[in-house]
N, C-alpha and C. Protein backbone atom coordinates (compact mmCIF):
# COMPACT_ATOMS: atom_id res chain seq x y z
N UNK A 1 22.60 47.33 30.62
CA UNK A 1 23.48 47.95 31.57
C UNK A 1 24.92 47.77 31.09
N UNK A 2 25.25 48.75 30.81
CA UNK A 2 27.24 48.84 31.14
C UNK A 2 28.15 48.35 31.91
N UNK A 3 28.40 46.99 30.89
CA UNK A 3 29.51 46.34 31.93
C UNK A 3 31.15 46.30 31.73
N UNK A 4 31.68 46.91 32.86
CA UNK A 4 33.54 46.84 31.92
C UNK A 4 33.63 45.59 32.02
N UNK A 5 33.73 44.59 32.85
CA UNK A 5 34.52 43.21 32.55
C UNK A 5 34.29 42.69 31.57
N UNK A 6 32.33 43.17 30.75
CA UNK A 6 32.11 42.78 29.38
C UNK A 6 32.65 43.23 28.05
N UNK A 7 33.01 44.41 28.30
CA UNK A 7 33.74 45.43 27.62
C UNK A 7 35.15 44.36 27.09
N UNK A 8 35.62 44.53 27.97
CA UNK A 8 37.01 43.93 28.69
C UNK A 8 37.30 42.55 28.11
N UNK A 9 36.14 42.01 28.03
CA UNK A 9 36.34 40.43 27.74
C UNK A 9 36.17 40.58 26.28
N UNK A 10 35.39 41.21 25.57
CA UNK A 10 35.08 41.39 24.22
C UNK A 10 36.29 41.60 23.82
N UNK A 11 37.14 42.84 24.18
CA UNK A 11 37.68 43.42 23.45
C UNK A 11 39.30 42.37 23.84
N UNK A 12 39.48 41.62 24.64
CA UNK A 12 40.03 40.69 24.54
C UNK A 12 40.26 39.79 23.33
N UNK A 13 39.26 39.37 23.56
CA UNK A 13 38.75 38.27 22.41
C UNK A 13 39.15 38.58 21.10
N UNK A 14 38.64 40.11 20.61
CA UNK A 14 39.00 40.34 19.21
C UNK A 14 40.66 40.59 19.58
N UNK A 15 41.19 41.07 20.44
CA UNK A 15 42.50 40.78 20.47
C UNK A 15 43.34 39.72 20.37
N UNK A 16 42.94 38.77 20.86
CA UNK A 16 43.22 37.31 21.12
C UNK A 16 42.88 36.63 19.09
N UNK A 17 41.98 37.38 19.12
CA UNK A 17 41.68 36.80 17.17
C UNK A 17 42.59 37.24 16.19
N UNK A 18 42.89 38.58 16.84
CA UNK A 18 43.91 39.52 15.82
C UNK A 18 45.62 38.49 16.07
N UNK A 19 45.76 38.05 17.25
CA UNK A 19 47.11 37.75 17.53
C UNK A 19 47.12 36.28 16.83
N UNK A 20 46.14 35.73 16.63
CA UNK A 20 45.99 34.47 16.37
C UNK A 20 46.06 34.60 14.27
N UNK A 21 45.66 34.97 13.60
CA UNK A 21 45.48 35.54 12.47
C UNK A 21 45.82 37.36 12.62
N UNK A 22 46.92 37.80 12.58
CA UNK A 22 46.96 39.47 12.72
C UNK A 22 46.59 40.32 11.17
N UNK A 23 46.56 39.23 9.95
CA UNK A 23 46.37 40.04 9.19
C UNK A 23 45.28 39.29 7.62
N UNK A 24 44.45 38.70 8.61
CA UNK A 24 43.38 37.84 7.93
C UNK A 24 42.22 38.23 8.21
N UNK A 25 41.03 37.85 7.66
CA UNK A 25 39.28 37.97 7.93
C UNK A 25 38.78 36.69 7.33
N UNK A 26 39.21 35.25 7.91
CA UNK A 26 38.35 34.09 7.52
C UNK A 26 37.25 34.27 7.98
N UNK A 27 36.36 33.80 7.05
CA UNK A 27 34.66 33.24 7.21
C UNK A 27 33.76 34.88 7.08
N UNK A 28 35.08 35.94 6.87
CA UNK A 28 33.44 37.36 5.98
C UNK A 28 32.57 36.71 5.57
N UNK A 29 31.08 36.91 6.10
CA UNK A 29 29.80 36.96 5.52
C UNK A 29 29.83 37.66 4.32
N UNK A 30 29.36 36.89 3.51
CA UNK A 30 29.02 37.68 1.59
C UNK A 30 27.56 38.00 1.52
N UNK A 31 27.47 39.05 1.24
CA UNK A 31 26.34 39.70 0.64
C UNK A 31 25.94 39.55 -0.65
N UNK A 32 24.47 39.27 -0.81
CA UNK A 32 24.28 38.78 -2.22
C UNK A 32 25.16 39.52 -3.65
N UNK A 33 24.76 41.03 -2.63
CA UNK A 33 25.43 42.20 -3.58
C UNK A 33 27.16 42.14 -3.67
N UNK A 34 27.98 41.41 -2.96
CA UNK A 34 29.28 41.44 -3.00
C UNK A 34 29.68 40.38 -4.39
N UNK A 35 30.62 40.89 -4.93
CA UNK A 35 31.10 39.96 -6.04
C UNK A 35 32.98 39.48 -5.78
N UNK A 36 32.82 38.55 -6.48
CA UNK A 36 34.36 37.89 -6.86
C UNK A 36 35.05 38.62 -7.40
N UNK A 37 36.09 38.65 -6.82
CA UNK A 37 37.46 40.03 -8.19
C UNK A 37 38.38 39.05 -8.37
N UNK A 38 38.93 37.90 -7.24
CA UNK A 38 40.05 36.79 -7.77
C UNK A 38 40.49 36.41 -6.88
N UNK A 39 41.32 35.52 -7.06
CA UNK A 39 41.78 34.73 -5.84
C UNK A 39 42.90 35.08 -5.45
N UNK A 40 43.83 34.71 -4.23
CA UNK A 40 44.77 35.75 -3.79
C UNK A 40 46.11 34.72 -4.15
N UNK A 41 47.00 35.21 -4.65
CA UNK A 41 48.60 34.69 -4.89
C UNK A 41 49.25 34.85 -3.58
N UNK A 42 48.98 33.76 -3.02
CA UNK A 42 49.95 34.52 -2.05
C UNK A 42 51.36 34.09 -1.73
N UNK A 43 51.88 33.90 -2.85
CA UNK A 43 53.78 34.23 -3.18
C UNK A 43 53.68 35.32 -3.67
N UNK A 44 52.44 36.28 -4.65
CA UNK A 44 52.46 37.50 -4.89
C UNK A 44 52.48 38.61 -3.82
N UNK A 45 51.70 38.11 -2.70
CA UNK A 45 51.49 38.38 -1.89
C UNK A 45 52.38 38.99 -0.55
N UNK A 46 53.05 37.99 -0.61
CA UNK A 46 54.66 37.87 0.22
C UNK A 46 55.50 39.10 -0.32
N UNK A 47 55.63 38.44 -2.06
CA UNK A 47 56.60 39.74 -2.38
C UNK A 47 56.20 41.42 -2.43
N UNK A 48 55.11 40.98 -2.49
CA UNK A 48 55.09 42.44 -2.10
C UNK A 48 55.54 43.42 -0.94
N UNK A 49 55.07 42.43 -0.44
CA UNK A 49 54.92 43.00 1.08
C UNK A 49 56.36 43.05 2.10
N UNK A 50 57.07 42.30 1.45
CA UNK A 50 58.45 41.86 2.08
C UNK A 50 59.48 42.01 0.89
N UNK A 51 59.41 41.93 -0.62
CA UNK A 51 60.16 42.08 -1.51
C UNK A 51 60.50 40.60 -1.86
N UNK A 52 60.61 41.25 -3.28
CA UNK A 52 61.47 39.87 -4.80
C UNK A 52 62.17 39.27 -3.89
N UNK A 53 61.72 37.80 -4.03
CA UNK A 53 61.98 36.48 -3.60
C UNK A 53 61.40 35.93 -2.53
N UNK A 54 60.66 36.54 -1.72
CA UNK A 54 59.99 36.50 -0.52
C UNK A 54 59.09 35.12 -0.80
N UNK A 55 58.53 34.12 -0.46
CA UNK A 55 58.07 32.93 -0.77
C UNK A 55 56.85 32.95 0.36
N UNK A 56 55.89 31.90 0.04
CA UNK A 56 54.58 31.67 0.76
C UNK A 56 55.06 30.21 1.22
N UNK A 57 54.31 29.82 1.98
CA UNK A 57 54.47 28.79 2.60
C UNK A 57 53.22 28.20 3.63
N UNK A 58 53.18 26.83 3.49
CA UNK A 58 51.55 26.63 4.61
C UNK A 58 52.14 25.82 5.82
N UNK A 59 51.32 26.22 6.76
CA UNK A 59 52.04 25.25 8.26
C UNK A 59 51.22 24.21 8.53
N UNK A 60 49.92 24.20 7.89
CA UNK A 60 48.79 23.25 7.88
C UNK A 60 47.65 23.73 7.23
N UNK A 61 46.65 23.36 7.15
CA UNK A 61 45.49 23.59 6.15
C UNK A 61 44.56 24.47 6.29
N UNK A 62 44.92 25.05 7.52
CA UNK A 62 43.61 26.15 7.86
C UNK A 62 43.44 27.43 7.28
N UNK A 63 42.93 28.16 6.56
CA UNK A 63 42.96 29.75 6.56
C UNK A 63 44.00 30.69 6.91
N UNK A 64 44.64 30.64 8.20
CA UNK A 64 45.64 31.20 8.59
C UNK A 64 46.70 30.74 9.12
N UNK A 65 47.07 29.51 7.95
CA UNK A 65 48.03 28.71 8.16
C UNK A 65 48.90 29.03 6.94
N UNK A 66 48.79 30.04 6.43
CA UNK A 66 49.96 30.95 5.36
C UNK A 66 51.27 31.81 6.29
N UNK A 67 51.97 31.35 5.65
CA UNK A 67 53.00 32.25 6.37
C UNK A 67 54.01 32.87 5.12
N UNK A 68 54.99 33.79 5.51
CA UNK A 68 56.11 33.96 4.26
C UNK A 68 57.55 34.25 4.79
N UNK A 69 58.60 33.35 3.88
CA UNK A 69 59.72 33.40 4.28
C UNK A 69 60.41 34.01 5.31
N UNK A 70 60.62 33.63 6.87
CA UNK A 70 60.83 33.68 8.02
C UNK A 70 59.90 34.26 8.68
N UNK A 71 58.90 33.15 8.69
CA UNK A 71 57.67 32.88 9.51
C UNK A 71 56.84 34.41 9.66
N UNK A 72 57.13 35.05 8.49
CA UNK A 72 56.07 36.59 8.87
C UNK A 72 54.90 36.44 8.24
N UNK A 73 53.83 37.16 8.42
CA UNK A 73 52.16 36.69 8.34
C UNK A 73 51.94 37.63 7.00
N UNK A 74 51.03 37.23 6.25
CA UNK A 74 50.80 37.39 5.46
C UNK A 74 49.42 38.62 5.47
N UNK A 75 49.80 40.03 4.43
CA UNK A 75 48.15 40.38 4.89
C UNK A 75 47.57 40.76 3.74
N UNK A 76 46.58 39.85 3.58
CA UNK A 76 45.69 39.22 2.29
C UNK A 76 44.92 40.71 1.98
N UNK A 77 44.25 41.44 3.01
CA UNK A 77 43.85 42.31 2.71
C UNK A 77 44.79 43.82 1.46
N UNK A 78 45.58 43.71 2.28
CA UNK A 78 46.58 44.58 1.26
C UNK A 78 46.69 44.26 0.02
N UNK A 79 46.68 42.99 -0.13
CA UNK A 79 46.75 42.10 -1.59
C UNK A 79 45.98 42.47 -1.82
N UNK A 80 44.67 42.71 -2.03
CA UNK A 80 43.38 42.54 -2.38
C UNK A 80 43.04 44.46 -2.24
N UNK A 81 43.62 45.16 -1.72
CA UNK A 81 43.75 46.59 -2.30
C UNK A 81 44.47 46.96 -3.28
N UNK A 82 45.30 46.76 -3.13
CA UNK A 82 46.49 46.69 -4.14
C UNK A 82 46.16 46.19 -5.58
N UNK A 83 45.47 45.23 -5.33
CA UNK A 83 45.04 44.68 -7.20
C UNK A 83 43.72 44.63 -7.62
N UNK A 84 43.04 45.61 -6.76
CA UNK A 84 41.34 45.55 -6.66
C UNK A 84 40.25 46.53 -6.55
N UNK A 85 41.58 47.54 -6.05
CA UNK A 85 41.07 48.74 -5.49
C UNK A 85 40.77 48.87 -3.92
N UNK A 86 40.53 49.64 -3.14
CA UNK A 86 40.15 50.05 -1.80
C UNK A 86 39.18 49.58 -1.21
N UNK A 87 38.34 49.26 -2.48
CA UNK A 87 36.56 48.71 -1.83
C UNK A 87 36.94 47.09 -1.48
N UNK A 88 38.18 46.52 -1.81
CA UNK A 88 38.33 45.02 -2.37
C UNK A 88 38.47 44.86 -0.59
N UNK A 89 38.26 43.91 -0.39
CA UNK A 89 38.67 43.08 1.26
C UNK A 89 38.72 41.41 0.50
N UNK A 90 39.29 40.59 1.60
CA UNK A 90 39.93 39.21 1.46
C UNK A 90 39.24 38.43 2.50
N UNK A 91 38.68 37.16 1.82
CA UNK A 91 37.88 36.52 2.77
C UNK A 91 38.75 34.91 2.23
N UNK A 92 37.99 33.90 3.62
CA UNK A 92 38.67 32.86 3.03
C UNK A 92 37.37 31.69 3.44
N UNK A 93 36.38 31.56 3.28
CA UNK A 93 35.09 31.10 3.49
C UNK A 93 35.04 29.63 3.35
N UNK A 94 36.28 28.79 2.74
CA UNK A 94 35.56 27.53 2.35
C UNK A 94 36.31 27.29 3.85
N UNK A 95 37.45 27.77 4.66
CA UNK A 95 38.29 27.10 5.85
C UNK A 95 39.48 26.93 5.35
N UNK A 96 39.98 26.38 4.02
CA UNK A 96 40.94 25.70 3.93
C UNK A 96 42.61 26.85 3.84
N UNK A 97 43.33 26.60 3.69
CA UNK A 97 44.24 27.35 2.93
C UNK A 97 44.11 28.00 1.65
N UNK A 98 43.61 27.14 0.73
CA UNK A 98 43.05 27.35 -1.05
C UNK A 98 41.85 28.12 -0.77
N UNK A 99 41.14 28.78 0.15
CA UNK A 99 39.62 28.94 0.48
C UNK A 99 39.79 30.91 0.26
N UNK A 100 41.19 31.41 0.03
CA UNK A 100 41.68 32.98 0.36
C UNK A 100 40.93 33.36 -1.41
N UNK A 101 39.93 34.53 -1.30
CA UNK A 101 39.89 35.58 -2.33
C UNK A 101 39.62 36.63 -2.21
N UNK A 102 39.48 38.01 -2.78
CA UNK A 102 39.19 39.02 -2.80
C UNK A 102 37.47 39.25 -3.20
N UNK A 103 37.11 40.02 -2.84
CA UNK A 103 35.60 40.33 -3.11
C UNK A 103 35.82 41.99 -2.59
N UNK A 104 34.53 42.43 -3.52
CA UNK A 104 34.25 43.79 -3.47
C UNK A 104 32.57 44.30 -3.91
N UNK A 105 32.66 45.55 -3.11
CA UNK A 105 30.67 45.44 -3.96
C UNK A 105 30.52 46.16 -5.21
């Protein structure tokens, strides 16, 4: 049966995930068939996205505890198009900060 408050609460939630990490995907499930393309720079990362000199920075150890020069979020995915191709997406699976790479099938 069709419920809005379930609706409602879901779509919360992934909201509430997006605001919390807006431009991350820690813990993608890998498919046997998905492979490694590299790990993500993310001072490369920054400058891109913000321009030459732009710096990375960690606020603590978690996955989406990257930030870049005046506290703007980092989005790993773009990195990982950008030097990988379109099929590439960014996962960060071990938890840690060091845990960010690109994979593609």
């Amino acid at each position: 049966m069709f419920s809005p408050i379930a609706t409602l609460t879901a779509a919360l939630a992934l909201a509430a995930n997006a605001l919390a990490a807006p431009n991350a995907e820690p813990g993608t499930t890998l498919n046997a068939r998905d492979r490694w393309l590299g790990n993500i720079d993310m001072n490369a990362a920054c400058e891109f996205q913000y321009g030459s000199g732009v710096h990375a920075y960690t606020i603590g150890n978690g996955c989406n505890d990257w930030r870049c020069d005046g506290d703007r979020g980092i989005n790993v995915n773009v990195y990982c198009y950008n030097n990988f191709g379109t099929d590439a997406w960014a996962t960060c699976g071990g938890g840690t900060v060091w845990d960010w790479q690109c994979h593609g099938p």
